[in-house]
C-alpha atoms as a PDB file:
ATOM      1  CA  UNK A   1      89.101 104.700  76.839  1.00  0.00           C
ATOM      2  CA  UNK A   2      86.467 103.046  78.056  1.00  0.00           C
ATOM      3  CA  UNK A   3      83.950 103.717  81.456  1.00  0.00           C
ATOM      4  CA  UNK A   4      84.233 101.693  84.608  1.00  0.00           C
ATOM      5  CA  UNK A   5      80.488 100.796  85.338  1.00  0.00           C
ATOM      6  CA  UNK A   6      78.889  99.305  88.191  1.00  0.00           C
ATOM      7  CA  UNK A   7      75.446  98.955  88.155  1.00  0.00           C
ATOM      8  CA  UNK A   8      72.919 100.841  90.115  1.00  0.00           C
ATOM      9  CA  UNK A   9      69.670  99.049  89.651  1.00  0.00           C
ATOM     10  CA  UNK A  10      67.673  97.713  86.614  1.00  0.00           C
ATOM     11  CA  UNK A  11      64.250  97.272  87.501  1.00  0.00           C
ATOM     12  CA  UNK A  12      61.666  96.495  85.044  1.00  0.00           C
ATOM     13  CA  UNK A  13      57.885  95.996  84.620  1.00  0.00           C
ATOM     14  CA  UNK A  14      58.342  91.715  83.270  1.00  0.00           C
ATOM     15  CA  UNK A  15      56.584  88.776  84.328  1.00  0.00           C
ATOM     16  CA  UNK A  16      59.905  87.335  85.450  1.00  0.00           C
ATOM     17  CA  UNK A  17      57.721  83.805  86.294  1.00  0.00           C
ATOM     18  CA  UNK A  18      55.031  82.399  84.382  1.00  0.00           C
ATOM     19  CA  UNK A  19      53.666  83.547  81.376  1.00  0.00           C
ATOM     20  CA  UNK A  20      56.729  86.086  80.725  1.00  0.00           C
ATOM     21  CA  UNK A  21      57.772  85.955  77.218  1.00  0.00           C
ATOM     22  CA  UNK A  22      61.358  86.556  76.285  1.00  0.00           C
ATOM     23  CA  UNK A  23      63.450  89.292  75.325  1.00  0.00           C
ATOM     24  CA  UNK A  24      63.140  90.615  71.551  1.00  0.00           C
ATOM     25  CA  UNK A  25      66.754  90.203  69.853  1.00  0.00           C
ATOM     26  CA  UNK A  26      66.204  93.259  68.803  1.00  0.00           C
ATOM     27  CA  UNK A  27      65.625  95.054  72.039  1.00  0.00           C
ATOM     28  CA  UNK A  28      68.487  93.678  73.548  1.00  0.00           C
ATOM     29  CA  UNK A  29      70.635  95.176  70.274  1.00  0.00           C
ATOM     30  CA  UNK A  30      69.054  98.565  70.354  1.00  0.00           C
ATOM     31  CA  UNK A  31      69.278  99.022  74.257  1.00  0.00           C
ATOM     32  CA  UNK A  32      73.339  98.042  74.085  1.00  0.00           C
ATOM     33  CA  UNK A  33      73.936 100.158  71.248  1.00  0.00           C
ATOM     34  CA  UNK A  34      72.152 102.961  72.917  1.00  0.00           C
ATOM     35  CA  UNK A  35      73.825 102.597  75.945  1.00  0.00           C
ATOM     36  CA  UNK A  36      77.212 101.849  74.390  1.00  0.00           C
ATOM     37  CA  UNK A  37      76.792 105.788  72.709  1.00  0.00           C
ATOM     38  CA  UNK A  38      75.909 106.792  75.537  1.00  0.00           C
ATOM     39  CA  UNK A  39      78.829 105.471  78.123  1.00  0.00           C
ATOM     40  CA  UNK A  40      81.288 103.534  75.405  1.00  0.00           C
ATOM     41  CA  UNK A  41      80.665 100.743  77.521  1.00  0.00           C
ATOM     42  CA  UNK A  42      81.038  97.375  76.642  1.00  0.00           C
ATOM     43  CA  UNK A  43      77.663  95.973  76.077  1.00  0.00           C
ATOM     44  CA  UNK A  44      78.121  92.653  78.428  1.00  0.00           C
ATOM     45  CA  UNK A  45      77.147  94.727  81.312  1.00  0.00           C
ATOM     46  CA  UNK A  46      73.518  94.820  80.131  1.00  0.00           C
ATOM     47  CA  UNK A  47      72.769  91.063  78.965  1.00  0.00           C
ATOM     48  CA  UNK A  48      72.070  89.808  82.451  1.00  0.00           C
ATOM     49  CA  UNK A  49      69.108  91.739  82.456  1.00  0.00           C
ATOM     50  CA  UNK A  50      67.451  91.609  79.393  1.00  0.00           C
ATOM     51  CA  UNK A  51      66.807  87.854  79.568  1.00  0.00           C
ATOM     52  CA  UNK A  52      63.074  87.557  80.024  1.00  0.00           C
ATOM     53  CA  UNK A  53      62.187  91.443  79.631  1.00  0.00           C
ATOM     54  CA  UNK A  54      61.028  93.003  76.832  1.00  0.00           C
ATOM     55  CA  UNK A  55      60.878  96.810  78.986  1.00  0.00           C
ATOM     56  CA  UNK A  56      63.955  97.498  80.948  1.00  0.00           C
ATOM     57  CA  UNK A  57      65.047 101.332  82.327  1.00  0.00           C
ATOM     58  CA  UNK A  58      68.695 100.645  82.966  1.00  0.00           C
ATOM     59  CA  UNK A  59      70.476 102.902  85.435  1.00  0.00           C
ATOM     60  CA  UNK A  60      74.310 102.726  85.483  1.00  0.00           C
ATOM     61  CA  UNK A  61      76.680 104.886  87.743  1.00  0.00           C
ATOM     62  CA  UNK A  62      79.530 106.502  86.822  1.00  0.00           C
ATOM     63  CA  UNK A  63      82.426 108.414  87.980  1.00  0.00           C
ATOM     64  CA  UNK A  64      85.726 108.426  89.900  1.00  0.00           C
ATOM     65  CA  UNK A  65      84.532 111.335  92.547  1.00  0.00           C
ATOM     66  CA  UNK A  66      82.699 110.303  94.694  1.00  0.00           C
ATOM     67  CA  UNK A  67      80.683 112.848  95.324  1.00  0.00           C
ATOM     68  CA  UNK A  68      79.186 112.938  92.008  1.00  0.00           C
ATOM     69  CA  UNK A  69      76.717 110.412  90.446  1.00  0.00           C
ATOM     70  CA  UNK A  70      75.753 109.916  87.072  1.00  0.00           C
ATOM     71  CA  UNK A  71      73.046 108.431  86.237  1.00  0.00           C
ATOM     72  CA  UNK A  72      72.185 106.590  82.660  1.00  0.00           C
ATOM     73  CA  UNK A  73      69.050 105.628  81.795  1.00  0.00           C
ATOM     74  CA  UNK A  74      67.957 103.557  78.742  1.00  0.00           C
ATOM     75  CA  UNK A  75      64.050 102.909  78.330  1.00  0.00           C
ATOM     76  CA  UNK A  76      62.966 100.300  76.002  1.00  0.00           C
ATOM     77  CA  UNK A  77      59.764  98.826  74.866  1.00  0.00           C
ATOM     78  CA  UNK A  78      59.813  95.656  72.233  1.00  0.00           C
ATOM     79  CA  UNK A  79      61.735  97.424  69.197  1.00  0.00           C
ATOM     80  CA  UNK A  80      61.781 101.128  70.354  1.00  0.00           C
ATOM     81  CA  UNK A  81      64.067 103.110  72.757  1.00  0.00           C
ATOM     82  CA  UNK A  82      61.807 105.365  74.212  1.00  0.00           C
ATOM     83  CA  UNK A  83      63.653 107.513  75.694  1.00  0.00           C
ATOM     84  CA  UNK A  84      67.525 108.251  76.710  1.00  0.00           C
ATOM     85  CA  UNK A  85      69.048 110.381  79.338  1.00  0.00           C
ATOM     86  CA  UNK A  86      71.716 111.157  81.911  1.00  0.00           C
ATOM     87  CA  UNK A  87      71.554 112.891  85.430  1.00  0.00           C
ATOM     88  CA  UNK A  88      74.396 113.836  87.456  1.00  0.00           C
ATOM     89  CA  UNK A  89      73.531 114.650  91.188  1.00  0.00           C
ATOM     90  CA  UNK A  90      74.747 113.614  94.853  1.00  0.00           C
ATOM     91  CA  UNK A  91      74.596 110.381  95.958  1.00  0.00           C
ATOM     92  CA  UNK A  92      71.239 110.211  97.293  1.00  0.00           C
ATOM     93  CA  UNK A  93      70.276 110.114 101.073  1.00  0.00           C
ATOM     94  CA  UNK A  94      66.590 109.245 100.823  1.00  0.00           C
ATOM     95  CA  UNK A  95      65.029 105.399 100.801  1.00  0.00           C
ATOM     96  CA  UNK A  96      61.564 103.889 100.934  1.00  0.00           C
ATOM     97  CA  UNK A  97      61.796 100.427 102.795  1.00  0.00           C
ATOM     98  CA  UNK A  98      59.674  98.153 104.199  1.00  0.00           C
ATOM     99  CA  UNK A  99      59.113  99.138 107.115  1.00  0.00           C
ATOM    100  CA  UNK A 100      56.496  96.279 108.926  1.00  0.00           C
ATOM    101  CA  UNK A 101      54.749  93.528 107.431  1.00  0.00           C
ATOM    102  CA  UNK A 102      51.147  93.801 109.345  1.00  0.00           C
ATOM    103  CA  UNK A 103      50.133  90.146 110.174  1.00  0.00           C
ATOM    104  CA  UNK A 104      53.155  88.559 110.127  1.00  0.00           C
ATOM    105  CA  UNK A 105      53.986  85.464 112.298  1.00  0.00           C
ATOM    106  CA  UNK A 106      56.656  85.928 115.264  1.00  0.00           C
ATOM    107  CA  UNK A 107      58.900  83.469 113.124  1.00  0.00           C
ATOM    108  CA  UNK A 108      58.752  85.995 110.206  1.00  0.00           C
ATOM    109  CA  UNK A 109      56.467  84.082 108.004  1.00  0.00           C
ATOM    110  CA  UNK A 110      53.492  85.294 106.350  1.00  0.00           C
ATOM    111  CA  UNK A 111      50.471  83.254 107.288  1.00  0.00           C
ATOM    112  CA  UNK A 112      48.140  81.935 104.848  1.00  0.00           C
ATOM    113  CA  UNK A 113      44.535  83.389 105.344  1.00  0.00           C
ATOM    114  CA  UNK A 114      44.674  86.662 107.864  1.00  0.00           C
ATOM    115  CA  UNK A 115      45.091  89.981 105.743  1.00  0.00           C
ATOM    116  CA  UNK A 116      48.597  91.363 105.068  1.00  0.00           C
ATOM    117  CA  UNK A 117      49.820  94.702 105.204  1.00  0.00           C
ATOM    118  CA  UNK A 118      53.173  95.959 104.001  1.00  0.00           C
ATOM    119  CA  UNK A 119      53.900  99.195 105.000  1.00  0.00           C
ATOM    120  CA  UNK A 120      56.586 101.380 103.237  1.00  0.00           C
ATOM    121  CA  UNK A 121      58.216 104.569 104.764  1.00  0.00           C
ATOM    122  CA  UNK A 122      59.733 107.397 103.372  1.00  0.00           C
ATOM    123  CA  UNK A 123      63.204 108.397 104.350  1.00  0.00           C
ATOM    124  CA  UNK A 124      64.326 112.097 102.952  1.00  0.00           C
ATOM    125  CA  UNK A 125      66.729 113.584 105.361  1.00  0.00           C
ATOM    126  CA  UNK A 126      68.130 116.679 103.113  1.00  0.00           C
ATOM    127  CA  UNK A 127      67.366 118.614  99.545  1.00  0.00           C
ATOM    128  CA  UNK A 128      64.535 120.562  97.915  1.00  0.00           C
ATOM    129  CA  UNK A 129      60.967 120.042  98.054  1.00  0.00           C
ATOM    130  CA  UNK A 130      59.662 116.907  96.002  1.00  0.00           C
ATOM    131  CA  UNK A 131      57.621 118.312  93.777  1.00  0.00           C
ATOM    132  CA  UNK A 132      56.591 114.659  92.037  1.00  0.00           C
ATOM    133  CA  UNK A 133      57.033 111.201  92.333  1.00  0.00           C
ATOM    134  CA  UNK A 134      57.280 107.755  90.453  1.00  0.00           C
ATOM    135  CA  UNK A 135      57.707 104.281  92.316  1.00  0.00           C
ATOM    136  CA  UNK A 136      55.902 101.025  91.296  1.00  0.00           C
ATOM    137  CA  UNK A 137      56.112  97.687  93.161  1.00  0.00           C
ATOM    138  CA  UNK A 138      55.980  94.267  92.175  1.00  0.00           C
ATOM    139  CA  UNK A 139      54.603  91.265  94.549  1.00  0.00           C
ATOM    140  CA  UNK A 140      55.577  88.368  93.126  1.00  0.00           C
ATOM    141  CA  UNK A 141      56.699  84.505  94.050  1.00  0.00           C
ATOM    142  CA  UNK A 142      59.773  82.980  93.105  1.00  0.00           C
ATOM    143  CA  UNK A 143      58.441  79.107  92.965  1.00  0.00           C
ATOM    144  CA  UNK A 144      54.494  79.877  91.783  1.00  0.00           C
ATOM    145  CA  UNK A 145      52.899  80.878  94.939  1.00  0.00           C
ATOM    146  CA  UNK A 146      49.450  82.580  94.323  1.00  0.00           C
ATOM    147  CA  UNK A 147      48.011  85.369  96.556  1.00  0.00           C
ATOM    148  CA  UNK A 148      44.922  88.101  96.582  1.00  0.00           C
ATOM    149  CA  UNK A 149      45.239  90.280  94.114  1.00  0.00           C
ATOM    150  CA  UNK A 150      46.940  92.963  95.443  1.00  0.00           C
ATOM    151  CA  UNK A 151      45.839  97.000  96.675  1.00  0.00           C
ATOM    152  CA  UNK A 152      47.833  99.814  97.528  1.00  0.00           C
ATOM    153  CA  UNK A 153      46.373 102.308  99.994  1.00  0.00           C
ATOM    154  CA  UNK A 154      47.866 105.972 100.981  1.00  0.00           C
ATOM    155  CA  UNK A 155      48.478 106.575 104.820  1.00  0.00           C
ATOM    156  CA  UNK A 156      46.141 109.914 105.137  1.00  0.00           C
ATOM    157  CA  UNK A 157      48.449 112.512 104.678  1.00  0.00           C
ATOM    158  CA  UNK A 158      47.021 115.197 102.631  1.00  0.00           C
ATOM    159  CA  UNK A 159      47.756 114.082  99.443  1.00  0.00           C
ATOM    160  CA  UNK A 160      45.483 116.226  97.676  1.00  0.00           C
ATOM    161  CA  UNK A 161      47.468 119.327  99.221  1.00  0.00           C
ATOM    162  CA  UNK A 162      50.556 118.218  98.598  1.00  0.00           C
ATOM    163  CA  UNK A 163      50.175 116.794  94.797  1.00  0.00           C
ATOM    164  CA  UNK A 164      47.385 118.390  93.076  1.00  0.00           C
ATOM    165  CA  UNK A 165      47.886 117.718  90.090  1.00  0.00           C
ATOM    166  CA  UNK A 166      46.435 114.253  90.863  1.00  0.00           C
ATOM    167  CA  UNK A 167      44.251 115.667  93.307  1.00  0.00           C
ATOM    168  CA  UNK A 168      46.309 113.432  95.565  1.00  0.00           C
ATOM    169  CA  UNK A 169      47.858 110.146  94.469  1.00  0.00           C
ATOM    170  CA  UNK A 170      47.805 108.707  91.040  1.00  0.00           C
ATOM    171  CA  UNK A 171      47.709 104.816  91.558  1.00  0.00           C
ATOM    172  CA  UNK A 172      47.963 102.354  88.828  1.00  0.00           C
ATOM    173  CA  UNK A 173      47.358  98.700  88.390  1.00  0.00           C
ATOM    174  CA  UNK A 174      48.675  96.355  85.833  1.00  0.00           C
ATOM    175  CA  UNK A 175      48.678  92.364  85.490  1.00  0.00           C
ATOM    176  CA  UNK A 176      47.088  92.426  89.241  1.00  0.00           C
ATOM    177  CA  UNK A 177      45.666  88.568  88.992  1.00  0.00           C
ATOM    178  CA  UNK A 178      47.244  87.116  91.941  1.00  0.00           C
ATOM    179  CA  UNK A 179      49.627  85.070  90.066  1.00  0.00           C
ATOM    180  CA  UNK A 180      53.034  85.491  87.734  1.00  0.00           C
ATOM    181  CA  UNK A 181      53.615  89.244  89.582  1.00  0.00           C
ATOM    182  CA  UNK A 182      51.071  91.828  90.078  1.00  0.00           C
ATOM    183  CA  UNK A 183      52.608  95.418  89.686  1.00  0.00           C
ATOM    184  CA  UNK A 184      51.750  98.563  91.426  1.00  0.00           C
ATOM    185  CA  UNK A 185      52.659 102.038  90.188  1.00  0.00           C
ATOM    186  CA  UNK A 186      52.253 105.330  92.222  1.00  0.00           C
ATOM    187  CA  UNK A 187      52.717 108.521  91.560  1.00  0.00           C
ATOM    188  CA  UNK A 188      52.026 112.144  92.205  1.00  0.00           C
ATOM    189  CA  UNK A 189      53.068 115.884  90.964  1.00  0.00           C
ATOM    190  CA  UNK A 190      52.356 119.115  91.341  1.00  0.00           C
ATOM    191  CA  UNK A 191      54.541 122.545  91.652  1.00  0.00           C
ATOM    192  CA  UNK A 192      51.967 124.356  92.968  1.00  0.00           C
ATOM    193  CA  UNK A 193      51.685 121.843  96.220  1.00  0.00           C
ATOM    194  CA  UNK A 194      52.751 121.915  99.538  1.00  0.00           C
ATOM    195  CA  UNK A 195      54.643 119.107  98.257  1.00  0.00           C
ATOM    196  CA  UNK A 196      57.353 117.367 100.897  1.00  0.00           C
ATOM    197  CA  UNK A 197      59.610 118.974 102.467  1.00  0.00           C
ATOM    198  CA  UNK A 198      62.545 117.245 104.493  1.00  0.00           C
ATOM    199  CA  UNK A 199      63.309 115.713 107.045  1.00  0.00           C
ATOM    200  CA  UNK A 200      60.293 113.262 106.144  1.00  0.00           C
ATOM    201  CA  UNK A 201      60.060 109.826 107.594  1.00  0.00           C
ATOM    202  CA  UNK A 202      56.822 108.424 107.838  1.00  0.00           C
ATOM    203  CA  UNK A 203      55.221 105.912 106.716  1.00  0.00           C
ATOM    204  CA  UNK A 204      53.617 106.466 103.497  1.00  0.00           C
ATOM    205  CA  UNK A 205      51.156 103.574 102.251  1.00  0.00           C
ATOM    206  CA  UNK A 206      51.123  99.522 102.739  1.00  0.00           C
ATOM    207  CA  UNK A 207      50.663  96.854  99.967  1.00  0.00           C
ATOM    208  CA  UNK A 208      47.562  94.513 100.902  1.00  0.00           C
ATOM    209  CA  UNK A 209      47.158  90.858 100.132  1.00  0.00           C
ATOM    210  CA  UNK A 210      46.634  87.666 101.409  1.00  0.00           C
ATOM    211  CA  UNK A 211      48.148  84.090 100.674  1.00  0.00           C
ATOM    212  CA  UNK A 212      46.742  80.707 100.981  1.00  0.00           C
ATOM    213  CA  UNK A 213      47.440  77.685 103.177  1.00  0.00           C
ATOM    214  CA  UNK A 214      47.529  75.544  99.862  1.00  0.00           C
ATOM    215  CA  UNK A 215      51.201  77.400  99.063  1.00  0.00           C
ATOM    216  CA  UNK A 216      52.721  76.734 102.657  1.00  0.00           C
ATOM    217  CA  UNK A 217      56.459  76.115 102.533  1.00  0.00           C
ATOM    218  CA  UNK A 218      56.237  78.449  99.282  1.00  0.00           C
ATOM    219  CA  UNK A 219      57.445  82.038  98.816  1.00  0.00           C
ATOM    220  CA  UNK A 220      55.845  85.543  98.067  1.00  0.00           C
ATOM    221  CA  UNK A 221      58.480  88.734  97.424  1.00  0.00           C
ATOM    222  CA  UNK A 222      57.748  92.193  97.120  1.00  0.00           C
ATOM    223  CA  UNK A 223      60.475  94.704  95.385  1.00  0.00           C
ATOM    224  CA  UNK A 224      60.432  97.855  93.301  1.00  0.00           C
ATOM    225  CA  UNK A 225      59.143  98.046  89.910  1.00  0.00           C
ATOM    226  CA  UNK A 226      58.575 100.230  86.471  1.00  0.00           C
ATOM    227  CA  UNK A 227      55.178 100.979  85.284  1.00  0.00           C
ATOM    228  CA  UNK A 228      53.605 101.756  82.180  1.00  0.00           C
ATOM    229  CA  UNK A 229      53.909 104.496  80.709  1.00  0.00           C
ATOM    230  CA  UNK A 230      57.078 104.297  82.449  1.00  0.00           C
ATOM    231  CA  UNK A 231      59.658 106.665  84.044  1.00  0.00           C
ATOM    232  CA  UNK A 232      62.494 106.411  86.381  1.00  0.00           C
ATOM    233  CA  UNK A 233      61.819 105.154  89.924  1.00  0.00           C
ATOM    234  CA  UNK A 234      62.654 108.632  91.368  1.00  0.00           C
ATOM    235  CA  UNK A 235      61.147 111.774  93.523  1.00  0.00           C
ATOM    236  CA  UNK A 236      61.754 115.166  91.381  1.00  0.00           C
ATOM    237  CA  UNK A 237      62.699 117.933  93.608  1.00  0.00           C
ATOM    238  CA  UNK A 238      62.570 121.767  93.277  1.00  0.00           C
ATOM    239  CA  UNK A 239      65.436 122.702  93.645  1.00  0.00           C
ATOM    240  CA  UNK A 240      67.967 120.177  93.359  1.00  0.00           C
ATOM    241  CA  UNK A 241      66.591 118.088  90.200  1.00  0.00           C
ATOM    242  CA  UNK A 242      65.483 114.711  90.384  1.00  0.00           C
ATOM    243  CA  UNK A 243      66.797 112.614  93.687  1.00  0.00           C
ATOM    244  CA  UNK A 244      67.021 108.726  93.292  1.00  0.00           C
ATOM    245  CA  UNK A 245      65.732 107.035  96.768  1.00  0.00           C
ATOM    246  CA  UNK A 246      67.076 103.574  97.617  1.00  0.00           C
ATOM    247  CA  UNK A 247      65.155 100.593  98.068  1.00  0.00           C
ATOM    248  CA  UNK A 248      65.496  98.213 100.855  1.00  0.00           C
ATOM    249  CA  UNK A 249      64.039  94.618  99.285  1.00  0.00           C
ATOM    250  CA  UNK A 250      63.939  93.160  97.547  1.00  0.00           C
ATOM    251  CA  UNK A 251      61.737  91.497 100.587  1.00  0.00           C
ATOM    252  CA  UNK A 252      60.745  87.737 100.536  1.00  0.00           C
ATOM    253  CA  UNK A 253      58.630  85.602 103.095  1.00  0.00           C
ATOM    254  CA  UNK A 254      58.097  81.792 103.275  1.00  0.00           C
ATOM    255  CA  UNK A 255      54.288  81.277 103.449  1.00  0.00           C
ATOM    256  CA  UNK A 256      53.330  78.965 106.492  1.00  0.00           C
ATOM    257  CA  UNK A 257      49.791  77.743 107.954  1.00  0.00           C
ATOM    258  CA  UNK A 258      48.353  80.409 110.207  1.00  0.00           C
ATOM    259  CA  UNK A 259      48.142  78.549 113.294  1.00  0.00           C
ATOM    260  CA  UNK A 260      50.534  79.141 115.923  1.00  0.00           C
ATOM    261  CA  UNK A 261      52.635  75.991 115.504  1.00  0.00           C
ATOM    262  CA  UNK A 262      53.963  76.212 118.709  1.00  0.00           C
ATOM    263  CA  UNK A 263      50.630  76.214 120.742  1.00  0.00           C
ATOM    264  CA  UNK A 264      47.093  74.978 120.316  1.00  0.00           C
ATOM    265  CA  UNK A 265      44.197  76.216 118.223  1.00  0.00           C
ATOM    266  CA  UNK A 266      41.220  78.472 119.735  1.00  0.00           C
ATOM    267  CA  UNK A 267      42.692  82.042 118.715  1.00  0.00           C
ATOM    268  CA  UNK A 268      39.816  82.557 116.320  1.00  0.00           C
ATOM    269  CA  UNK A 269      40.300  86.843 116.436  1.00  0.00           C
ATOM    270  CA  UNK A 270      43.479  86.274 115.654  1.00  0.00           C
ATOM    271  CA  UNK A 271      44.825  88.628 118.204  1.00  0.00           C
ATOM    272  CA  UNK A 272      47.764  87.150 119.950  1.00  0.00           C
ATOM    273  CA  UNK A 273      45.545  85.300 122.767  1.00  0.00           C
ATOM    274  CA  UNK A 274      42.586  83.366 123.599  1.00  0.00           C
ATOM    275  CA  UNK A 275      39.963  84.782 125.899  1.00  0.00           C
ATOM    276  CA  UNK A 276      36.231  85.519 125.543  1.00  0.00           C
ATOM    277  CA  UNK A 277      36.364  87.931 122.354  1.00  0.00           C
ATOM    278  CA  UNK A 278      37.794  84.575 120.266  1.00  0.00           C
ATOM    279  CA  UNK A 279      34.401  82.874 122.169  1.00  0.00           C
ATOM    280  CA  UNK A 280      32.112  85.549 121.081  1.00  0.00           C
ATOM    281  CA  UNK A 281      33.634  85.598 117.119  1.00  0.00           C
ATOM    282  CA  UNK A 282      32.774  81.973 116.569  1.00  0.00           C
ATOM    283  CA  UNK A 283      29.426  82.400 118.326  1.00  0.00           C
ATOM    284  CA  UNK A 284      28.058  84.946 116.117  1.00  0.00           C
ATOM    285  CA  UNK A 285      29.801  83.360 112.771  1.00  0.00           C
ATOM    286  CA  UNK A 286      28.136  80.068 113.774  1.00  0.00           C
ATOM    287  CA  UNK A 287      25.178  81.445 114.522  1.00  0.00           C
ATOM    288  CA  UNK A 288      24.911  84.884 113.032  1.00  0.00           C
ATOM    289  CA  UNK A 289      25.892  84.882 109.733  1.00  0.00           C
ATOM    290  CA  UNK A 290      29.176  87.101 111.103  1.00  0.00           C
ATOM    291  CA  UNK A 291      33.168  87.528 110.027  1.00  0.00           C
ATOM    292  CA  UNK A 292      34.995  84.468 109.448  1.00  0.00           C
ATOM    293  CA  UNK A 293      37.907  83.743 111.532  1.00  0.00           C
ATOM    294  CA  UNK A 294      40.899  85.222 110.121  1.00  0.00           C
ATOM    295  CA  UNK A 295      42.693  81.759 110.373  1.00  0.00           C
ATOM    296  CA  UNK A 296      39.983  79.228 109.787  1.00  0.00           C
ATOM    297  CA  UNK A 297      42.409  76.662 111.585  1.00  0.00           C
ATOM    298  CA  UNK A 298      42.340  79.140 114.751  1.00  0.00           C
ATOM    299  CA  UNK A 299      38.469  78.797 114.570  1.00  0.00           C
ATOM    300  CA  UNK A 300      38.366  75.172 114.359  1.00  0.00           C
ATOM    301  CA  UNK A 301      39.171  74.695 118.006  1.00  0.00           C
ATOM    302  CA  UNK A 302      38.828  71.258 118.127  1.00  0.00           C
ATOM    303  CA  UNK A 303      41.137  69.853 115.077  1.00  0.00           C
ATOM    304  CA  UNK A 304      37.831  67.853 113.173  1.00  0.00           C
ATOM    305  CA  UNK A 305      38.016  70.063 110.001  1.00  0.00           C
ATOM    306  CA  UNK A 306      35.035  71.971 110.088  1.00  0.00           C
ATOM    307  CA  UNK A 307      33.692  74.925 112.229  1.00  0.00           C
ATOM    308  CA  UNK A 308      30.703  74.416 114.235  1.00  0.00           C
ATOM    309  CA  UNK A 309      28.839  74.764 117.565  1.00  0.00           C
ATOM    310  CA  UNK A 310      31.493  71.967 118.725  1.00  0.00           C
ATOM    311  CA  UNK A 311      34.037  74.150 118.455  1.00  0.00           C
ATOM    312  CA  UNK A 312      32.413  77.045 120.318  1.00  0.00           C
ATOM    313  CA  UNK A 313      31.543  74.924 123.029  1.00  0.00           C
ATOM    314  CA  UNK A 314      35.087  73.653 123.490  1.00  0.00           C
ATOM    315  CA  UNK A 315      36.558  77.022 123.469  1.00  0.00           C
ATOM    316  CA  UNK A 316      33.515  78.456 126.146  1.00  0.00           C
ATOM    317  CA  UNK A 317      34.542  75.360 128.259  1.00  0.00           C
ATOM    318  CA  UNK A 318      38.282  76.008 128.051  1.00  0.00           C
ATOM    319  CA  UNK A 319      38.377  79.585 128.976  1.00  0.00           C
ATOM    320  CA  UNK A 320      35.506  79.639 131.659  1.00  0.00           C
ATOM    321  CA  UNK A 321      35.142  76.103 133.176  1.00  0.00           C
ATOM    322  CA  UNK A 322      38.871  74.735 132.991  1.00  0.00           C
ATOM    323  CA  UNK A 323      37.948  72.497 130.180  1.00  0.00           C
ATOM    324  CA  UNK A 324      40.326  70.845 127.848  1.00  0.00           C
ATOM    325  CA  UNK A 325      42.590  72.492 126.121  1.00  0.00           C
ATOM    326  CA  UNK A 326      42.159  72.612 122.154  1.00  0.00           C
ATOM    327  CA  UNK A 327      43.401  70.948 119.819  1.00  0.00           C
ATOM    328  CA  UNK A 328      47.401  71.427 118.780  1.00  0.00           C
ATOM    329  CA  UNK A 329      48.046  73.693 115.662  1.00  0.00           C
ATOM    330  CA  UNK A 330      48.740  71.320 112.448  1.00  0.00           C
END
C-alpha cells in the first residue's frame, strides 16, 4: 500500500534563469527510483522539480501522527545519488526569516543604487544545543534583473566560541556574478563549542547587494538554497538529532528608482530628510573627491542630469535662504 506524501521542501543549488541547463534523464530516473525504494511512492511527486536541476535534495514528510515527522532525503548530482537517508523527529519549532530589508523604500521596494541589507534571524524556542549548521541562500530575479554580486556577513556573535571547528563561520560562494542567481552557503560545527543554546532569536547575519536603476519595474528574490558539497538545510543538535528550521521566503521585491517619488530630490545622504548634512555630502563630493550620493538622483537636486556645484547651490539656497524647492523625483 502505498505512502501519502506531501512535500516538505525541495530546494536545490540550479540556475533556475539564464544559463541553467536542464535536467539529465537520467537523474530524474535514478532520483524516482531511489525515492520510490525508499517511500513506494509514486514517482509523479518528484517531476515538478527536477525540470531545470541537475542537483536536487528532496525532502518528503510522512506519517499519519502528527507528532512524528519523517523526513526523506534524496541527493543527486548529474548521474549519481549521492547520498540517501531518512530522519524521524518532531515537527520542528525553529525558523530563520527575513527579518528587515536595510534600505528599503516605505512602499516596500528596493531602490536601485543605496546598499541593501537583508537581515535573517534565528528562531529556536526548544531542544538541544546546535552543535552545527548548514543553510545556503540564493538571490536571484525572476524576469533577468542584475544586482552586485552578493556578500554575506555574520552579526558579531562569537562565532569562533561557539563553532570552532571553523574557527567561527564557514562561508561559501558559488556562481556569485550578479546575474542568473548567486548562491550563498553557511555553515558551522563544532561539539566542543559553546554552540547555541535555546531560546535564541537574534538576528544572525544580512545578505548585501545592490540593484540598478536600469532594472526598475523588475524583480530581485532571495530564498533558501543547497550548496556544494551539499547537505540538508538543517541545524544538528546534541541531543535531539538533527532539527529542520523553516524558512519564511521565499522573499521578492520590485526594484524602483531611488528617489522618493512622492517628494522632490535634494536627500543626497539618503537619510530620510533634507537638512545641512545632505548640503555638506555634495559639497565635499563636488569638491573633495568624497562618497557619492547613495541615490545619484537624490544628489542631483536640480533634475539636469548631472551633479555639480549647481546642485549644491540649489540645495544651500533651499534649506538656509527659503530658496526654491528642488526638483520633483522622476
Amino acid at each position: 500500500m502505498k505512502r501519502t506524501l506531501t512535500v516538505l521542501a525541495a530546494l536545490s543549488l540550479c540556475l533556475v534563469a539564464a544559463g541553467s541547463w536542464p535536467a539529465q534523464p537520467a537523474t530524474v530516473a535514478m532520483v524516482e527510483q531511489t525515492v520510490a525504494q525508499l517511500t513506494a511512492s509514486s514517482s509523479d511527486i518528484i517531476n515538478r522539480y527536477l525540470d531545470s536541476c541537475d542537483w536536487i535534495d528532496l525532502m518528503l514528510i510522512d506519517g499519519p501522527d502528527s507528532g512524528t515527522t519523517v523526513t526523506y532525503h534524496v541527493e543527486a548530482w548529474e548521474t549519481d545519488i549521492i547520498s540517501t537517508y531518512v530522519s524521524v523527529g518532531p515537527p520542528s519549532d525553529s525558523a530563520i526569516i527575513l527579518d528587515t530589508v536595510y534600505g528599503i523604500k516605505p512602499d516596500g521596494k528596493l531602490p536601485a543604487g543605496p546598499d541593501l541589507k537583508f537581515m535573517m534571524r534565528w528562531i529556536y524556542s526548544t531542544g538541544g544545543k546546535i552543535v552545527g549548521f548548514s543553510n545556503g541562500f540564493r538571490v536571484y530575479s525572476p524576469d533577468g534583473a542584475t544586482w552586485q554580486p552578493i556578500v554575506l556577513e555574520p552579526q558579531s556573535l562569537d562565532w569562533e566560541y561557539r563553532f570552532p571547528l571553523c574557527a567561527g563561520l564557514c562561508i561559501s560562494y558559488h556562481s556569485v556574478n550578479g546575474s542568473g542567481a548567486d548562491t550563498v552557503g553557511v555553515g558551522a560545527g563544532g561539539t566542543f563549542g559553546t554552540g547555541i543554546v535555546p531560546p535564541f532569536d537574534t538576528l544572525v547575519w544580512w545578505i548585501e547587494t545592490q540593484v540598478y536603476s536600469a532594472d526598475t519595474g523588475k524583480h530581485l528574490c532571495v530564498d533558501s538554497s543547497f550548496f556544494p558539497p551539499g547537505g540538508p538545510w538543517c541545524w544538528a543538535t546534541m541531543p535531539g538529532g538533527n532539527v529542520f528550521p523553516n524558512w519564511s521566503g521565499p522573499h521578492c521585491f520590485e526594484i524602483a528608482a531611488c528617489c522618493n517619488h512622492d517628494g522632490i530630490r535634494g536627500d543626497a545622504d539618503y537619510s530620510g530628510s533634507i537638512n545641512v548634512a545632505d548640503a555638506v555630502l555634495l559639497v565635499d563630493y563636488i569638491f573633495f573627491g568624497g562618497s557619492p550620493p547613495p541615490c545619484l538622483e537624490e544628489g542631483d537636486v536640480d533634475g539636469d542630469g548631472s551633479i555639480n556645484i549647481a546642485d549644491a547651490v540649489h540645495l544651500v539656497q533651499y534649506i538656509f535662504f527659503g530658496g526654491p524647492a528642488p526638483a520633483p523625483c522622476p
